[in-house]
PDB file of N, CA and C in Angstrom:
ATOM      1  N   UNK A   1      -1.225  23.918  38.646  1.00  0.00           N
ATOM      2  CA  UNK A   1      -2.306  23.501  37.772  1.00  0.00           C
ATOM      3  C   UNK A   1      -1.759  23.365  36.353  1.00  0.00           C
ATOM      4  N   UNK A   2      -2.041  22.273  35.645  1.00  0.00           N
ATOM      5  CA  UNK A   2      -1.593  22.135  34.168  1.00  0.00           C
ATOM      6  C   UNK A   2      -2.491  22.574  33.145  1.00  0.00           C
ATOM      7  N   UNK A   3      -2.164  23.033  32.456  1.00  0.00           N
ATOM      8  CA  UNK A   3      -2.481  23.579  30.948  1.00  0.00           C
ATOM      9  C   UNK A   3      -3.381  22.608  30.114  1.00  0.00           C
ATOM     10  N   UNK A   4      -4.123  22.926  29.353  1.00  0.00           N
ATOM     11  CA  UNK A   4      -4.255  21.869  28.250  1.00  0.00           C
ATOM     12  C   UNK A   4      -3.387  20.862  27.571  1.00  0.00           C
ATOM     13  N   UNK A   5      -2.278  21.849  27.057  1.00  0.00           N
ATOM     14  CA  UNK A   5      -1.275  20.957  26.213  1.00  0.00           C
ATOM     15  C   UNK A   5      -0.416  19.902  27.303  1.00  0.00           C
ATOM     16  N   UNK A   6      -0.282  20.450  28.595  1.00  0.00           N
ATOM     17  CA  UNK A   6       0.365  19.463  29.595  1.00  0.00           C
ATOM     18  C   UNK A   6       0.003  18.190  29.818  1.00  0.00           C
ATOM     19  N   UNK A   7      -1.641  18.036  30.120  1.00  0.00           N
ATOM     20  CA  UNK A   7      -2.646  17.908  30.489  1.00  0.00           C
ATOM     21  C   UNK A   7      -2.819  16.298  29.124  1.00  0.00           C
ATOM     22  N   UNK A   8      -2.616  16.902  27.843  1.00  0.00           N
ATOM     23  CA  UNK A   8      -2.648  16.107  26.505  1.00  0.00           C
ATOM     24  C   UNK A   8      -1.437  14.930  27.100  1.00  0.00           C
ATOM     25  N   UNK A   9      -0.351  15.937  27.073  1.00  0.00           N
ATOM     26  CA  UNK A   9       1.330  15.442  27.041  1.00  0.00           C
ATOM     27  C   UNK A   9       1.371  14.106  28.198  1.00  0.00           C
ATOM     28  N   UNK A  10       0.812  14.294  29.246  1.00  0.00           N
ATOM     29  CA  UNK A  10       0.307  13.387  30.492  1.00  0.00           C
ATOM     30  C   UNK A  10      -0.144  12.447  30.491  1.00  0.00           C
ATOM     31  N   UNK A  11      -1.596  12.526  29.600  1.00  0.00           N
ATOM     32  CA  UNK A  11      -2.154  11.679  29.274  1.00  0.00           C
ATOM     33  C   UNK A  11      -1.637  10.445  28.216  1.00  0.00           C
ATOM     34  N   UNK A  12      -1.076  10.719  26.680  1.00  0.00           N
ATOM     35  CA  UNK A  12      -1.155  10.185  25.832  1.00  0.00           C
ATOM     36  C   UNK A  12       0.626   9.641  26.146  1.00  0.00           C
ATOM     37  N   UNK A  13       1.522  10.208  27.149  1.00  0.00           N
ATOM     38  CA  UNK A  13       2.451   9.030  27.816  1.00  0.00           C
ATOM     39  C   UNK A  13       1.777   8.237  28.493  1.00  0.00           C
ATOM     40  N   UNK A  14       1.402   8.330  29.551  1.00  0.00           N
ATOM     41  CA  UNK A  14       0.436   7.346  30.269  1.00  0.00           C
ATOM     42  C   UNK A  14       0.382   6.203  29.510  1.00  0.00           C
ATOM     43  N   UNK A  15      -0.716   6.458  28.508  1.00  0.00           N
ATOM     44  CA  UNK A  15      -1.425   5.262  27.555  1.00  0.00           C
ATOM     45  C   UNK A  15      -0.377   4.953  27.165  1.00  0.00           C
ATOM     46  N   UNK A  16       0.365   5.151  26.671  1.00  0.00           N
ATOM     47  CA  UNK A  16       1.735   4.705  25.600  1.00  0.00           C
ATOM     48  C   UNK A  16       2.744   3.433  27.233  1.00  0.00           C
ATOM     49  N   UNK A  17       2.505   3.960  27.946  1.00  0.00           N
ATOM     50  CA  UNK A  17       3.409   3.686  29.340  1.00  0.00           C
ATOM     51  C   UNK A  17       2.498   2.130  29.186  1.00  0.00           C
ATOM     52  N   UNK A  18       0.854   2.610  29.836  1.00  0.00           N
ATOM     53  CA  UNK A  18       0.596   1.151  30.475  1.00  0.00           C
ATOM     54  C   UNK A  18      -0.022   0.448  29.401  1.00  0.00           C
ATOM     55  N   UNK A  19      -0.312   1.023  28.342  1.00  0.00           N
ATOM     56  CA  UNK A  19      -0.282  -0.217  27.153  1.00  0.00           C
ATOM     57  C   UNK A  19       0.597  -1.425  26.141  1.00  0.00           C
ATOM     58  N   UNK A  20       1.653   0.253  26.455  1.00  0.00           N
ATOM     59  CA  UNK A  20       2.824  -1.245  25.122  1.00  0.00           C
ATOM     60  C   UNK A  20       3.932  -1.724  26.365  1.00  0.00           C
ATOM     61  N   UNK A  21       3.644  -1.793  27.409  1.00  0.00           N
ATOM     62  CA  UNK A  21       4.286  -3.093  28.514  1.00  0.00           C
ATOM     63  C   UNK A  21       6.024  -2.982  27.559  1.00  0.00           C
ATOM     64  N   UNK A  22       6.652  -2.065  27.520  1.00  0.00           N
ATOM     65  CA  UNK A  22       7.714  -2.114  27.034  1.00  0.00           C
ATOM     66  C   UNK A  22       8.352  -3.172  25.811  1.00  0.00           C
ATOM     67  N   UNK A  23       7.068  -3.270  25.438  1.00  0.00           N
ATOM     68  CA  UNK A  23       7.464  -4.074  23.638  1.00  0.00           C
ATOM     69  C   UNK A  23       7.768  -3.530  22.421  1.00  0.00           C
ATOM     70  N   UNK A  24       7.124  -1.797  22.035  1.00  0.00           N
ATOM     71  CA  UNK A  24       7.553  -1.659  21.277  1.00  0.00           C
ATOM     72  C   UNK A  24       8.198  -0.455  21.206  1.00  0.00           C
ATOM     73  N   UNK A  25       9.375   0.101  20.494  1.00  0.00           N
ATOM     74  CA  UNK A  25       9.772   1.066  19.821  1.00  0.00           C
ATOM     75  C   UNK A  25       8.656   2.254  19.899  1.00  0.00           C
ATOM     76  N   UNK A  26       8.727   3.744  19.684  1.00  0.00           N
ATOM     77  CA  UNK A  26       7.879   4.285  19.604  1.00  0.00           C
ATOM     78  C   UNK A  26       8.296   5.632  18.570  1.00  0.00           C
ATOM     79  N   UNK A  27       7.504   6.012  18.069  1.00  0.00           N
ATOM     80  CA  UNK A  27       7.574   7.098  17.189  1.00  0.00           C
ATOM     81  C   UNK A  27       7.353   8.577  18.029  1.00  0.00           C
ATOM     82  N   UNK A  28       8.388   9.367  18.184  1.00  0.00           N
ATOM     83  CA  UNK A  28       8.193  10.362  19.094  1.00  0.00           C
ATOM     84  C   UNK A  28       8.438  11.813  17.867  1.00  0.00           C
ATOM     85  N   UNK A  29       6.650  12.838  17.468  1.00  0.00           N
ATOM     86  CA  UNK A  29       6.748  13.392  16.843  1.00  0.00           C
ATOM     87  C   UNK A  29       7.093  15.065  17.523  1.00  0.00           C
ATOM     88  N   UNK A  30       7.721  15.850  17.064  1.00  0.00           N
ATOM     89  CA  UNK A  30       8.050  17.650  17.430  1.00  0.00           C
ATOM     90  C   UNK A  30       7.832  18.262  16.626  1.00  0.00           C
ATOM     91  N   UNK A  31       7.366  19.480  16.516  1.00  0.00           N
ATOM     92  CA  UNK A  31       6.808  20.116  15.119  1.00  0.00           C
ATOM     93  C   UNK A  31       7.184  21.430  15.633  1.00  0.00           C
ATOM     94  N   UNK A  32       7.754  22.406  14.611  1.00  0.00           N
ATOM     95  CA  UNK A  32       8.000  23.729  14.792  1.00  0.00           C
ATOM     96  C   UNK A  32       6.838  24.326  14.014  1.00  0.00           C
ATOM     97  N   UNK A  33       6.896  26.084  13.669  1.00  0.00           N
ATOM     98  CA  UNK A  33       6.573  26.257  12.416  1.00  0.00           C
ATOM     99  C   UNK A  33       6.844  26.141  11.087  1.00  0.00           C
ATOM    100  N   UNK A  34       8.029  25.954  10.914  1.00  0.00           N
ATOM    101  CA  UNK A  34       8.706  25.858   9.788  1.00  0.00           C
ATOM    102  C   UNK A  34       8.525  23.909   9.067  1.00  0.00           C
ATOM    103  N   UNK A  35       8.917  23.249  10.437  1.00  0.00           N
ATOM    104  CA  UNK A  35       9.333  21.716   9.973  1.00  0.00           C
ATOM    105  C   UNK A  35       8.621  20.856  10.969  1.00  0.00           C
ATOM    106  N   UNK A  36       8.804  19.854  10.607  1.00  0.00           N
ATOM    107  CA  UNK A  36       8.427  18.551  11.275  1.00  0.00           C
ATOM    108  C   UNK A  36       9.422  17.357  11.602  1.00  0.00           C
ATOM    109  N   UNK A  37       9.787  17.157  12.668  1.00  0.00           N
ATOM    110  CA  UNK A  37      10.296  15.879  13.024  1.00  0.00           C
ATOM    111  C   UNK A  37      10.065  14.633  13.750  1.00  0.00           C
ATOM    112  N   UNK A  38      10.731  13.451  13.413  1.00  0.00           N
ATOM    113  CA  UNK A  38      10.298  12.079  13.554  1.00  0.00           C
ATOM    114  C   UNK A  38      11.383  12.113  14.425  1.00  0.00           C
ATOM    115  N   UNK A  39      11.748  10.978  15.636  1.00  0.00           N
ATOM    116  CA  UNK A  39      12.527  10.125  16.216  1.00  0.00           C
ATOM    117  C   UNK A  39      12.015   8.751  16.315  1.00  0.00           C
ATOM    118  N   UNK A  40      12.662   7.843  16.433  1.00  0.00           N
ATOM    119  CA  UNK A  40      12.821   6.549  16.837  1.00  0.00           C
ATOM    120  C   UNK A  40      13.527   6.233  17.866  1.00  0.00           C
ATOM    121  N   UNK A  41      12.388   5.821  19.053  1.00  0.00           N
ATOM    122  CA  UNK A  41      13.184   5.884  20.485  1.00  0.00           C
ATOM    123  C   UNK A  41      13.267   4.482  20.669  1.00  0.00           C
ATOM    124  N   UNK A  42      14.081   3.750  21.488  1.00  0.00           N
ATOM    125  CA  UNK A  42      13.995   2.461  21.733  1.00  0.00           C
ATOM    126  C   UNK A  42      13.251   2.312  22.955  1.00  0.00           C
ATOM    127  N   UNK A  43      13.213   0.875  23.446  1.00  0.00           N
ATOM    128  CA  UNK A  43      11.913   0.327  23.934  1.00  0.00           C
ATOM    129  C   UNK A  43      12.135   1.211  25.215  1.00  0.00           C
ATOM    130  N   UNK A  44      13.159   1.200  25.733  1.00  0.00           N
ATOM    131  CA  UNK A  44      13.810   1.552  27.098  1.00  0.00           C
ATOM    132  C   UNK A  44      13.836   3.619  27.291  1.00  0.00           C
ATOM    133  N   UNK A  45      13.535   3.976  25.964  1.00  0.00           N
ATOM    134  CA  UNK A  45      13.564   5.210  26.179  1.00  0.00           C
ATOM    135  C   UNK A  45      15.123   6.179  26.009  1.00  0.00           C
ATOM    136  N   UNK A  46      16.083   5.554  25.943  1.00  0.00           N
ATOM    137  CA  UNK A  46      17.487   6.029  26.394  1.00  0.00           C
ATOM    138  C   UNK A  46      17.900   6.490  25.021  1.00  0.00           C
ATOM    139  N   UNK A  47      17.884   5.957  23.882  1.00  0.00           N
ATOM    140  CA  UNK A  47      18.390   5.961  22.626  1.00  0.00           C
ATOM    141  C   UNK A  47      17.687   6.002  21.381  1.00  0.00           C
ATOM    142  N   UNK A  48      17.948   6.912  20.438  1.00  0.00           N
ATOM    143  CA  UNK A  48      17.550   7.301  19.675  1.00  0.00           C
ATOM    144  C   UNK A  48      17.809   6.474  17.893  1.00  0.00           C
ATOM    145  N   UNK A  49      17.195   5.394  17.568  1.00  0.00           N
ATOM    146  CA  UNK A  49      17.484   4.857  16.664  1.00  0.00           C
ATOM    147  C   UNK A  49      17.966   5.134  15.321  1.00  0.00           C
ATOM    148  N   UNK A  50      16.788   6.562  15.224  1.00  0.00           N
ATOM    149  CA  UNK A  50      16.645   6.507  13.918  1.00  0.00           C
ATOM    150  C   UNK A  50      16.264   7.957  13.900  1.00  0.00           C
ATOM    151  N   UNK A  51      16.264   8.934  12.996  1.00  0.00           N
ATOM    152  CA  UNK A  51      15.477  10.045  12.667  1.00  0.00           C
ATOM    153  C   UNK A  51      15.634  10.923  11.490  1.00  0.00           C
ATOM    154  N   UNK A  52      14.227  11.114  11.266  1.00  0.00           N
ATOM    155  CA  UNK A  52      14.082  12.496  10.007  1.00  0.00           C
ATOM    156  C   UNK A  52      13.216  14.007  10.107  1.00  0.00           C
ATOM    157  N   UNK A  53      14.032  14.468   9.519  1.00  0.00           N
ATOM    158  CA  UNK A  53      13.084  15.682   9.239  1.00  0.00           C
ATOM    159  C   UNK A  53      13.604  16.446   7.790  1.00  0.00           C
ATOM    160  N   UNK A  54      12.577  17.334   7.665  1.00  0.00           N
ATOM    161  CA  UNK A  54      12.351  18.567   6.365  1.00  0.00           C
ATOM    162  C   UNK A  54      13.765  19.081   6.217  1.00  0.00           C
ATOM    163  N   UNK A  55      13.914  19.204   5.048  1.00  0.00           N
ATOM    164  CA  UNK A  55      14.876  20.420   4.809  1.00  0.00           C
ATOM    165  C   UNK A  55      14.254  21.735   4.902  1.00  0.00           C
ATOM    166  N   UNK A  56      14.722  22.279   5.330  1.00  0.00           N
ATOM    167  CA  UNK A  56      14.639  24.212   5.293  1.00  0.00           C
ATOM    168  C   UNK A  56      14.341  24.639   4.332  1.00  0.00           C
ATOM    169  N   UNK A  57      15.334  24.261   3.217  1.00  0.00           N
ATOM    170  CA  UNK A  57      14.912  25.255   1.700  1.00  0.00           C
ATOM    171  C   UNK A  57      13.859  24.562   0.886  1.00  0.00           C
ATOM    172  N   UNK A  58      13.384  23.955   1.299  1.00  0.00           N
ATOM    173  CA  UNK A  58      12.161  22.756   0.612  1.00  0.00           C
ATOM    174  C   UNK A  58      10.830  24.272   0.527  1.00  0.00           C
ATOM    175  N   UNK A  59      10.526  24.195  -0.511  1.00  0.00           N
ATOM    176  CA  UNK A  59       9.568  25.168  -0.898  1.00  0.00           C
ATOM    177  C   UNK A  59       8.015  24.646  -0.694  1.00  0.00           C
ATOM    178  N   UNK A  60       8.087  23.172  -0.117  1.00  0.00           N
ATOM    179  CA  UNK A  60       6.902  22.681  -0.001  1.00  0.00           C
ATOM    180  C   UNK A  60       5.821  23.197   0.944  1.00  0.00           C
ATOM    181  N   UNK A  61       4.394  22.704   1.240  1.00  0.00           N
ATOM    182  CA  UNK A  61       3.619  22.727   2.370  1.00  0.00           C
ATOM    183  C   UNK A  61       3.928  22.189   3.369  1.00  0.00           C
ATOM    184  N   UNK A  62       3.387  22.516   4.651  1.00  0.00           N
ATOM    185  CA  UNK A  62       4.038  21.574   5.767  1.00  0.00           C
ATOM    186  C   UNK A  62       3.497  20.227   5.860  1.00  0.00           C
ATOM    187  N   UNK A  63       2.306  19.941   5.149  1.00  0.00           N
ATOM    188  CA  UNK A  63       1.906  18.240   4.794  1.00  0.00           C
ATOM    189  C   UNK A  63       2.398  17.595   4.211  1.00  0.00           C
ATOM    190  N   UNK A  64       3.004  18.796   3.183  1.00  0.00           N
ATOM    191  CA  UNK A  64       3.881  17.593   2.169  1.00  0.00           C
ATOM    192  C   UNK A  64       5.348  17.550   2.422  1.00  0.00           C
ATOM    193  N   UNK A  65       5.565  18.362   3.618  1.00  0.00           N
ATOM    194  CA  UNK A  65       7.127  17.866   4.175  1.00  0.00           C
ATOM    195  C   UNK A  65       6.731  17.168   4.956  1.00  0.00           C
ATOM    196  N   UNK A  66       5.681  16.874   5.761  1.00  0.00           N
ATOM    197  CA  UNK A  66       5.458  15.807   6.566  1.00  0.00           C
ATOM    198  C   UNK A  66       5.301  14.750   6.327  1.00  0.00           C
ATOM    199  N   UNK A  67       4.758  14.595   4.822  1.00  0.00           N
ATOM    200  CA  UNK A  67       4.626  13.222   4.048  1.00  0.00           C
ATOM    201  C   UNK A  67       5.913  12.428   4.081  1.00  0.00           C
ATOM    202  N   UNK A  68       6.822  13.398   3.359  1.00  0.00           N
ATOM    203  CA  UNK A  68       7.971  12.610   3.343  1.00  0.00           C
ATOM    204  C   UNK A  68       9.236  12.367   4.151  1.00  0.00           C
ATOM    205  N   UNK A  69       8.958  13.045   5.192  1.00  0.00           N
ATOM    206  CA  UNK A  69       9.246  12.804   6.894  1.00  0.00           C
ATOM    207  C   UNK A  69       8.717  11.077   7.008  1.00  0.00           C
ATOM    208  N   UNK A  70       7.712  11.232   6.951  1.00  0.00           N
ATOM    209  CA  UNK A  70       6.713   9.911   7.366  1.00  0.00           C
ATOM    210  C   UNK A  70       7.312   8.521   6.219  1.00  0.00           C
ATOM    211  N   UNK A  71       8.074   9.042   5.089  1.00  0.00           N
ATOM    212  CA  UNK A  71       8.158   7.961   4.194  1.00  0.00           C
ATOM    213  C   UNK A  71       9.558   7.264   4.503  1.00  0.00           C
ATOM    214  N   UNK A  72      10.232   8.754   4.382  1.00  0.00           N
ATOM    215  CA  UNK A  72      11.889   8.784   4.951  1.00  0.00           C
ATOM    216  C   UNK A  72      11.948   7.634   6.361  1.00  0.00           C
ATOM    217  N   UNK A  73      11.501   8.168   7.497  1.00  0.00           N
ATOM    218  CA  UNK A  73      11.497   7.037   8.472  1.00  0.00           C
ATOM    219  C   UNK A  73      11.129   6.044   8.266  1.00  0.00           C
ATOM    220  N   UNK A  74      10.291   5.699   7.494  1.00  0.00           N
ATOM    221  CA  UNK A  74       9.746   3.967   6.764  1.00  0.00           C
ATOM    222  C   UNK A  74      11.028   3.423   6.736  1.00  0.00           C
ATOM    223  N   UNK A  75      11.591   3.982   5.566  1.00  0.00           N
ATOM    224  CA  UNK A  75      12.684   3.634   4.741  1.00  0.00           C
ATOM    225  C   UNK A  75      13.337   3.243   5.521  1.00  0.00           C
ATOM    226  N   UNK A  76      13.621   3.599   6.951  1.00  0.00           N
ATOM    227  CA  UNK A  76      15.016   3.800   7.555  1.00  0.00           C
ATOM    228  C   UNK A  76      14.630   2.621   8.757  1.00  0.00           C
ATOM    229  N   UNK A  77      13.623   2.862   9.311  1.00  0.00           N
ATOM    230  CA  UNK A  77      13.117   1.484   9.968  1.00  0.00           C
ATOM    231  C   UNK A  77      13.252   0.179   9.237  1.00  0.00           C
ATOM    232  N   UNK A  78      12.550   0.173   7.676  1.00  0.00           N
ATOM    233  CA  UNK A  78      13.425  -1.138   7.050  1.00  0.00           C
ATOM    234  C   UNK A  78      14.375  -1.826   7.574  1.00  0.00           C
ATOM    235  N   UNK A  79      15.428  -0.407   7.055  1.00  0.00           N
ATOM    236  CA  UNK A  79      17.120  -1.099   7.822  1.00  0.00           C
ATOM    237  C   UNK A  79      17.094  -2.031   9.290  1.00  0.00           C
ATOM    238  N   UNK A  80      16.469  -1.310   9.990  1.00  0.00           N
ATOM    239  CA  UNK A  80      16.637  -1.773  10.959  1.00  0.00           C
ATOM    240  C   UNK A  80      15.736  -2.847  11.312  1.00  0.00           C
ATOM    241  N   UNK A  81      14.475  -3.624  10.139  1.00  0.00           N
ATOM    242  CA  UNK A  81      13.977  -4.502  10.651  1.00  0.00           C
ATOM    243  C   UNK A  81      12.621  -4.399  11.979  1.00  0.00           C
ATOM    244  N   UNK A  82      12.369  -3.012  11.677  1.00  0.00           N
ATOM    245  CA  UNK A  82      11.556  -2.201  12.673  1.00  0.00           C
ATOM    246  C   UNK A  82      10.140  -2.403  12.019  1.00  0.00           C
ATOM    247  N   UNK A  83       9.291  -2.991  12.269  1.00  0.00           N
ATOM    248  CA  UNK A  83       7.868  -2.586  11.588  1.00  0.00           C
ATOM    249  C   UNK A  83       6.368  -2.246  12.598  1.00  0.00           C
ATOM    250  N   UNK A  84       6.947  -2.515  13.755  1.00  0.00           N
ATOM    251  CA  UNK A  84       5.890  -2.390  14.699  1.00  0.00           C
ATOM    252  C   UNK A  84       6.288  -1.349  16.075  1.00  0.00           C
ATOM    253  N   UNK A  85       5.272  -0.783  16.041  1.00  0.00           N
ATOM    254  CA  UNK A  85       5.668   1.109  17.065  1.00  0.00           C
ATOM    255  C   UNK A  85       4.692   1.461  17.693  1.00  0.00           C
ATOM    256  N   UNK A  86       5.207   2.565  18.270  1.00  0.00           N
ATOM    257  CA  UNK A  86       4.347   3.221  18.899  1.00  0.00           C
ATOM    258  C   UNK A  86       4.428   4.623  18.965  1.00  0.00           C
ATOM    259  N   UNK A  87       3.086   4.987  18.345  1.00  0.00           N
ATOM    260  CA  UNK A  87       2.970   6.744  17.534  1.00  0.00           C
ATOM    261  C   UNK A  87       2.575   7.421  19.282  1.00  0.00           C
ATOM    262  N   UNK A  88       3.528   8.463  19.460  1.00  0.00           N
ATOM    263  CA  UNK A  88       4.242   9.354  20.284  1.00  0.00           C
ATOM    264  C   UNK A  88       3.577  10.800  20.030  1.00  0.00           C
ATOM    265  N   UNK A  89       2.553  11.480  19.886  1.00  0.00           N
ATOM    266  CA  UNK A  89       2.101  12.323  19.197  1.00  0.00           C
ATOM    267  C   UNK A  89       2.542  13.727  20.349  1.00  0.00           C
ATOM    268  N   UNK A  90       2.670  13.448  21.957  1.00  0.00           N
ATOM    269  CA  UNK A  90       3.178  14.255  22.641  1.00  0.00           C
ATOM    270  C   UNK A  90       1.746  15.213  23.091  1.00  0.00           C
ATOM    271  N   UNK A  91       2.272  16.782  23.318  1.00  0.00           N
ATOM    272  CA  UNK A  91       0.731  17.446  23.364  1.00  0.00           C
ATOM    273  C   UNK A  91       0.344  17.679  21.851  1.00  0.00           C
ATOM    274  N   UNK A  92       0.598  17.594  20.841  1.00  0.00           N
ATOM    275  CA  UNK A  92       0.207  17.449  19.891  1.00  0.00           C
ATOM    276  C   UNK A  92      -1.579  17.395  19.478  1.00  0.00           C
ATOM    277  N   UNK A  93      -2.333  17.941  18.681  1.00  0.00           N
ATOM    278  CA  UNK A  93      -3.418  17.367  18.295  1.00  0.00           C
ATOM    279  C   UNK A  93      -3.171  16.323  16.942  1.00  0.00           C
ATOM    280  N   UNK A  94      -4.154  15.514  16.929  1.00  0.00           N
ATOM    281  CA  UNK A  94      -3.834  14.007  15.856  1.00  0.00           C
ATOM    282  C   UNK A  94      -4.559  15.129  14.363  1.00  0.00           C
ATOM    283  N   UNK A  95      -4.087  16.350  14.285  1.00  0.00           N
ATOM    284  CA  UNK A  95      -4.342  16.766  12.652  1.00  0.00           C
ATOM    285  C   UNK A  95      -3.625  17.293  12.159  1.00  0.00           C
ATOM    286  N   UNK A  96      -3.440  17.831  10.784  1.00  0.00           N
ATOM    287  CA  UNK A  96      -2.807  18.557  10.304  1.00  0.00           C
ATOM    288  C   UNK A  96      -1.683  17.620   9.767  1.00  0.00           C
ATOM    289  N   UNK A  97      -0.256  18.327  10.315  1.00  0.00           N
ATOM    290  CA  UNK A  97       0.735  17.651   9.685  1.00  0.00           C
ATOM    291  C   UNK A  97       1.171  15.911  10.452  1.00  0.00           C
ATOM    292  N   UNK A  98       0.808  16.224  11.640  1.00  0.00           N
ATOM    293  CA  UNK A  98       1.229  15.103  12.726  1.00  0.00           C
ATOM    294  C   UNK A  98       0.210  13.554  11.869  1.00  0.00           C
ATOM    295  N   UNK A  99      -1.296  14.250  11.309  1.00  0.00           N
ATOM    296  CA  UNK A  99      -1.767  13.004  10.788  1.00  0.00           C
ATOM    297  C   UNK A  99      -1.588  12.683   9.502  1.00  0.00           C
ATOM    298  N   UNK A 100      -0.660  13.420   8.686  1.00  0.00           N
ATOM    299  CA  UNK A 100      -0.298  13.470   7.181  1.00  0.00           C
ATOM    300  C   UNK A 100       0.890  12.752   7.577  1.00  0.00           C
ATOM    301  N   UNK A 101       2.304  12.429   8.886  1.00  0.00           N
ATOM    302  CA  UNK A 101       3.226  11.976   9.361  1.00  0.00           C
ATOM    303  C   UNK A 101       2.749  10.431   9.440  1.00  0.00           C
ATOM    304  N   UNK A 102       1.921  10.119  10.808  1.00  0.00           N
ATOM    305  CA  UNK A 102       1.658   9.379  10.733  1.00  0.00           C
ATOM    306  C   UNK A 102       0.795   8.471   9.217  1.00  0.00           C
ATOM    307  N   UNK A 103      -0.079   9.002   8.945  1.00  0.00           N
ATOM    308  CA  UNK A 103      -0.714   8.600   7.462  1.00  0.00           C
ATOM    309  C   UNK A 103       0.680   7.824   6.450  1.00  0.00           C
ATOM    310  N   UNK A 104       1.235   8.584   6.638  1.00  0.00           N
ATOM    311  CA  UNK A 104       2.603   8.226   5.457  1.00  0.00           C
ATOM    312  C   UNK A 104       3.583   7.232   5.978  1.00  0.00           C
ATOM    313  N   UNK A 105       3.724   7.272   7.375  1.00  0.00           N
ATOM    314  CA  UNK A 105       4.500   6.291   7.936  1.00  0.00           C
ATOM    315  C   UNK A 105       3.760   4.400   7.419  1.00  0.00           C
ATOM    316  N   UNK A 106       2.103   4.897   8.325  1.00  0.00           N
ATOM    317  CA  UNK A 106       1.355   3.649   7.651  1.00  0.00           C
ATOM    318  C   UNK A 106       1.144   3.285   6.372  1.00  0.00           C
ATOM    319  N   UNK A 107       1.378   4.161   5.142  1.00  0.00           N
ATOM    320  CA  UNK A 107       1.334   3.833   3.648  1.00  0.00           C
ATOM    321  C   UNK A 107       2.204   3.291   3.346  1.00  0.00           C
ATOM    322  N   UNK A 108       3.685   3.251   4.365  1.00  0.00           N
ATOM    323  CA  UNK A 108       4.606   2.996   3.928  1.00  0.00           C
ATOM    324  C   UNK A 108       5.634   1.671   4.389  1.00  0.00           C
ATOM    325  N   UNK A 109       4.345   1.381   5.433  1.00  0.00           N
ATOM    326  CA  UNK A 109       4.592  -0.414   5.798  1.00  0.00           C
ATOM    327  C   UNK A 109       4.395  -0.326   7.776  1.00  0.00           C
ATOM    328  N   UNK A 110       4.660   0.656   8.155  1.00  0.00           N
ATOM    329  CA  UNK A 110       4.527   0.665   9.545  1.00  0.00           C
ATOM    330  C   UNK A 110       3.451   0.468  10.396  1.00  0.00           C
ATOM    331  N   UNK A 111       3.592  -0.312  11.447  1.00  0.00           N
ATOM    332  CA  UNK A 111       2.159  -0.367  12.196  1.00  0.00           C
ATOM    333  C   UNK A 111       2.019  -0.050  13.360  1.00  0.00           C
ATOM    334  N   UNK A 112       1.298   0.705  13.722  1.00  0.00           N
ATOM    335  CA  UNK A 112       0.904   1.247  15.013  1.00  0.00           C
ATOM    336  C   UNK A 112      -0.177   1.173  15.626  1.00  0.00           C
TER     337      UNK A 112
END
């Protein structure tokens, strides 16, 4: 029998599976207590494009290391000509830092 968070994790691949028909890139988020991290997976799943996270000694909140998690990967998708994704939230709930991540990714040109 699965858990709640399994149960989330199941579901919101699924949707990600039979909606983006292997077109886009996806934003795959992990969150500790301390930090927050971004990946950039490619369409196929195998490889890892791109990624950011917090520094450690950053004296900030965890929203506002998530902000600039979310800006940092903008930046870096640029390079690569990346502007269209798919937000990966995992078992995750969509608040807190995960929607201050995403929030900042979209302020910062990305679309999901």
């Amino acid at each position: 029998m699965l858990n709640t968070n399994q149960r989330r994790k199941l579901r919101v691949r699924n949707n990600i599976k039979n909606n983006n028909k292997g077109q886009r890139a996806r934003i795959v988020v992990t969150r500790s207590n301390k930090n927050i991290y971004a990946q950039i997976i490619d369409i196929y799943g195998n490889v890892v494009l791109q990624e950011s996270s917090a520094n450690i000694n950053d004296k900030k909140t965890g929203i506002e290391k998530a902000k600039i998690v979310g800006q940092n990967l903008a930046k870096r998708c640029a390079d690569f000509k990346i502007d269209t994704l798919v937000f990966d939230k995992g078992a995750y709930k969509y608040i807190g830092r995960v929607e201050a991540l995403a929030n900042a990714c979209r302020e910062s040109g990305l679309k999901f």
